[in-house]
Protein backbone atom coordinates (compact mmCIF):
# COMPACT_ATOMS: atom_id res chain seq x y z
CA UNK A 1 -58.89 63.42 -47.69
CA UNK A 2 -57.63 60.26 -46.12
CA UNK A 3 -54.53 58.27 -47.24
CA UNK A 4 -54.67 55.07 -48.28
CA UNK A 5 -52.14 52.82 -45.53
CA UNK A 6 -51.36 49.84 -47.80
CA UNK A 7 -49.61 47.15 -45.87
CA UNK A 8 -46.74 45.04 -47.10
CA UNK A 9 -44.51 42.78 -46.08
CA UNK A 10 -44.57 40.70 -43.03
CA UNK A 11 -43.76 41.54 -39.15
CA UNK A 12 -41.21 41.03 -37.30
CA UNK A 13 -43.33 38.88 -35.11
CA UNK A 14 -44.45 36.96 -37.99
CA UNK A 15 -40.75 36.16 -39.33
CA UNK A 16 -39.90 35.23 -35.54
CA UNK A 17 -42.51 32.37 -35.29
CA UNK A 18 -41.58 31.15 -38.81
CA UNK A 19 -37.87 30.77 -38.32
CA UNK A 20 -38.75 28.90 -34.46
CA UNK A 21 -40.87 26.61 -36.54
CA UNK A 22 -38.01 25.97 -39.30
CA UNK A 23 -35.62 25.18 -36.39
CA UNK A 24 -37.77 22.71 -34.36
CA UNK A 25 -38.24 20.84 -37.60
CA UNK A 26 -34.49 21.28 -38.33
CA UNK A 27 -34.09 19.99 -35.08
CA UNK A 28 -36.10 17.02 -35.14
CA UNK A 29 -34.64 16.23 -39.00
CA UNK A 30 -31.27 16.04 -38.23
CA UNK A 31 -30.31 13.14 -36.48
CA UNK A 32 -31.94 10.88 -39.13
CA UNK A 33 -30.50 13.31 -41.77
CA UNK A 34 -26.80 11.83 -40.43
CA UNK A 35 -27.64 8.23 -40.20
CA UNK A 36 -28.78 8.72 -43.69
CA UNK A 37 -25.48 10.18 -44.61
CA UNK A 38 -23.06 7.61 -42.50
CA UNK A 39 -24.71 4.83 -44.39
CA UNK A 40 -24.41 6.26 -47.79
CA UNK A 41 -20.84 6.71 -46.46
CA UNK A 42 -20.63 3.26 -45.41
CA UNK A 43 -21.54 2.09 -48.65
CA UNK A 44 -19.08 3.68 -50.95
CA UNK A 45 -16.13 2.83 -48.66
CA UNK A 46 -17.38 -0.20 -48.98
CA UNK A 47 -17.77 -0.42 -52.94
CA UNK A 48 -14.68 1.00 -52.80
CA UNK A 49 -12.82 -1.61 -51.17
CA UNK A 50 -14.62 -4.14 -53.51
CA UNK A 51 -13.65 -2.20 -56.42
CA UNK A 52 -10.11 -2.14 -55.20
CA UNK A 53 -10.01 -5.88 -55.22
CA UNK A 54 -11.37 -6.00 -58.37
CA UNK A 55 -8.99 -3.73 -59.58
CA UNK A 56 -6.01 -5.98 -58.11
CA UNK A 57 -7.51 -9.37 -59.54
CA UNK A 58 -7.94 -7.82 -63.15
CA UNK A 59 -4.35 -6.74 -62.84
CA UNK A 60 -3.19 -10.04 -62.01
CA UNK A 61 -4.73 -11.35 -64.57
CA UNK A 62 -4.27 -9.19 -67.39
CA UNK A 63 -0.28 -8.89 -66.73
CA UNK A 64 0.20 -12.19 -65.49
CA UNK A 65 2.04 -10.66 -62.27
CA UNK A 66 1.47 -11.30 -58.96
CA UNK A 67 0.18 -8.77 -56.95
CA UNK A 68 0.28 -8.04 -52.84
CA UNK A 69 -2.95 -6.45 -51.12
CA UNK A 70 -2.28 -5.45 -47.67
CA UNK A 71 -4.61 -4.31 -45.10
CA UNK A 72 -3.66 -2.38 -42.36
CA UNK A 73 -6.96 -1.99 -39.69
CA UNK A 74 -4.88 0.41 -37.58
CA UNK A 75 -4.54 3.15 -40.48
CA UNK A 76 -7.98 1.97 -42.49
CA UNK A 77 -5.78 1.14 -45.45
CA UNK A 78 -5.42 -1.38 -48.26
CA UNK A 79 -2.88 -0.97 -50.53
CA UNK A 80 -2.62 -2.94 -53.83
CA UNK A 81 1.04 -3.86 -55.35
CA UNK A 82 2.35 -5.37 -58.01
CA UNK A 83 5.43 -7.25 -57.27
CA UNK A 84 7.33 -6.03 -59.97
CA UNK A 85 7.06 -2.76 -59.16
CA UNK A 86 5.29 -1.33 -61.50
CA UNK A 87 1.78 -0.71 -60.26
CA UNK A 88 0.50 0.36 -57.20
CA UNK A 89 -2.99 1.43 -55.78
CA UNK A 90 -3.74 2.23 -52.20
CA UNK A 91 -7.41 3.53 -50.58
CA UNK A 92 -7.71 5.22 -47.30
CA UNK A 93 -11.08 4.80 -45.71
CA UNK A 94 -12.86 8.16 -44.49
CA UNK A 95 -15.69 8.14 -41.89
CA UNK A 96 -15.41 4.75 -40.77
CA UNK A 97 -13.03 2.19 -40.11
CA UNK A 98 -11.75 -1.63 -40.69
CA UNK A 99 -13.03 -3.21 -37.71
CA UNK A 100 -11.94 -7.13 -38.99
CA UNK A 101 -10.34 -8.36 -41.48
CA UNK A 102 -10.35 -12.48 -41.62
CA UNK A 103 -8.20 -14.54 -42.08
CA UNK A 104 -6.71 -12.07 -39.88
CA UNK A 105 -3.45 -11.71 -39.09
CA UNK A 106 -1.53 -12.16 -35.31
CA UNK A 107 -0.19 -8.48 -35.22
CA UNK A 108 0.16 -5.84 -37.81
CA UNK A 109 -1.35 -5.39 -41.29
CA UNK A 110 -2.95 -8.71 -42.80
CA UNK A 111 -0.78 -9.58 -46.39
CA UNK A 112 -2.07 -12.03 -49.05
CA UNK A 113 -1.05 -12.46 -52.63
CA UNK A 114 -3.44 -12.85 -55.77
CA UNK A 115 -1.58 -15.29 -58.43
CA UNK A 116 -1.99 -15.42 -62.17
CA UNK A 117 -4.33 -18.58 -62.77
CA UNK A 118 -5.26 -19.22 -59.36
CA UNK A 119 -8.32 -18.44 -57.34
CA UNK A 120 -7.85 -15.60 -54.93
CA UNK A 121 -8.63 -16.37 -51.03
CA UNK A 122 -11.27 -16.20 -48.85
CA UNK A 123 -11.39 -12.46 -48.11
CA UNK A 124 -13.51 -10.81 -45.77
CA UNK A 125 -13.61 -6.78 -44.55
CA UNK A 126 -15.66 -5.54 -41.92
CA UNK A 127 -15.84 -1.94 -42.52
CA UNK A 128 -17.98 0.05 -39.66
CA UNK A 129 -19.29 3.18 -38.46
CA UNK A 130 -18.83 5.41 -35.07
CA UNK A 131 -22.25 4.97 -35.18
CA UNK A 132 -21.91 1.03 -35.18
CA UNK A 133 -23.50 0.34 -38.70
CA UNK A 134 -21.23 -2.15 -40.46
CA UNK A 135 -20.78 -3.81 -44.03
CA UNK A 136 -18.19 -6.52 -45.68
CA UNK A 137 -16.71 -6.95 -48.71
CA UNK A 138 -15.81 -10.32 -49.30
CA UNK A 139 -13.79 -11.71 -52.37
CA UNK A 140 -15.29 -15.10 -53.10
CA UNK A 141 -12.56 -17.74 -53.64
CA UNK A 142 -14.78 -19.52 -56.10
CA UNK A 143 -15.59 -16.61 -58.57
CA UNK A 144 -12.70 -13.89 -57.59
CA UNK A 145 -15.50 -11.42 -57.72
CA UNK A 146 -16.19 -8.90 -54.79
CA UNK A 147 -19.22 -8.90 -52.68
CA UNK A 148 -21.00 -6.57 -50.62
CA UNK A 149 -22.67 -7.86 -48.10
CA UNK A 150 -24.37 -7.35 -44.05
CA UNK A 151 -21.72 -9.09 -41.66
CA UNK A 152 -23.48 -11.90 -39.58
C-alpha cells in the first residue's frame, strides 16, 4: 500500500524569491514614499503657522488688546503674546525650517504688533524643507486673513 505524500506549504526557496521581490519594490517605493511625506509635512507646518496668525488676529480683536508675534528663523519659532499678559501661544516648527521671513528684520527674531481696529502688516513666511520644497504663509494686510501659498 502506498502513502499518500500531500504537500503543503511553500519552500524555502519559494519564500526567498518572494521576500527579494518585496524588497526591490520596497526599494524602488521609498524615496517617493518620503517626498510624499515631507510635503504633507510641509503643509501642516505651514497651516499651522497660518492658523497661528489667525489665532493672534481673532485675539486682538475679540479682547481689544494688542498682541506681539515674534518670529525667530534661528529656533523655527513664532510665538504669539498678548501684551497684557494674559495670553500666550507659541509653535515650534518640526521637519523643516523658516528660511525668510519679510519684512525681515537686521539681526535676531523679526517683532510686529497686530492692533485692535487696524489692518495687520504685510506678512510673509517662507517655511522649507531639507529637501528644498518650500511654502509661505502670508497675512494679507487688506483682509487680515492667512494665506497659503508657493513662494515666487
Amino acid at each position: 500500500m502506498k502513502l499518500a505524500v500531500s504537500r503543503r506549504g511553500i519552500t524555502l526557496l519559494e519564500l526567498v524569491v518572494a521576500m527579494a521581490i518585496a524588497g526591490m519594490i520596497m526599494a524602488i517605493s521609498f524615496p517617493s514614499l518620503t517626498s510624499g511625506l515631507d510635503g504633507i509635512r510641509l503643509r501642516t507646518s505651514a497651516e499651522q503657522v497660518a492658523a497661528l496668525l489667525n489665532l493672534a488676529k481673532a485675539r486682538v480683536e475679540r479682547d481689544q488688546v494688542p498682541v506681539e508675534v515674534v518670529i525667530d528663523p534661528s529656533l523655527s519659532k513664532i510665538t504669539a503674546l498678548a501684551v497684557d499678559g494674559k495670553w500666550e501661544r507659541s509653535f515650534t516648527i518640526q521637519d523643516a525650517w523658516i528660511a525668510r521671513v519679510s519684512p525681515s528684520a537686521e539681526s535676531g527674531p523679526t517683532r510686529f504688533v497686530l492692533l485692535p481696529g487696524v489692518p495687520g502688516p504685510r506678512l510673509r513666511v517662507v517655511i522649507e524643507t531639507r529637501r528644498g520644497r518650500s511654502l509661505a504663509a502670508s497675512l494679507d494686510p487688506i483682509t487680515g486673513v492667512p494665506q497659503i501659498e508657493e513662494p515666487q
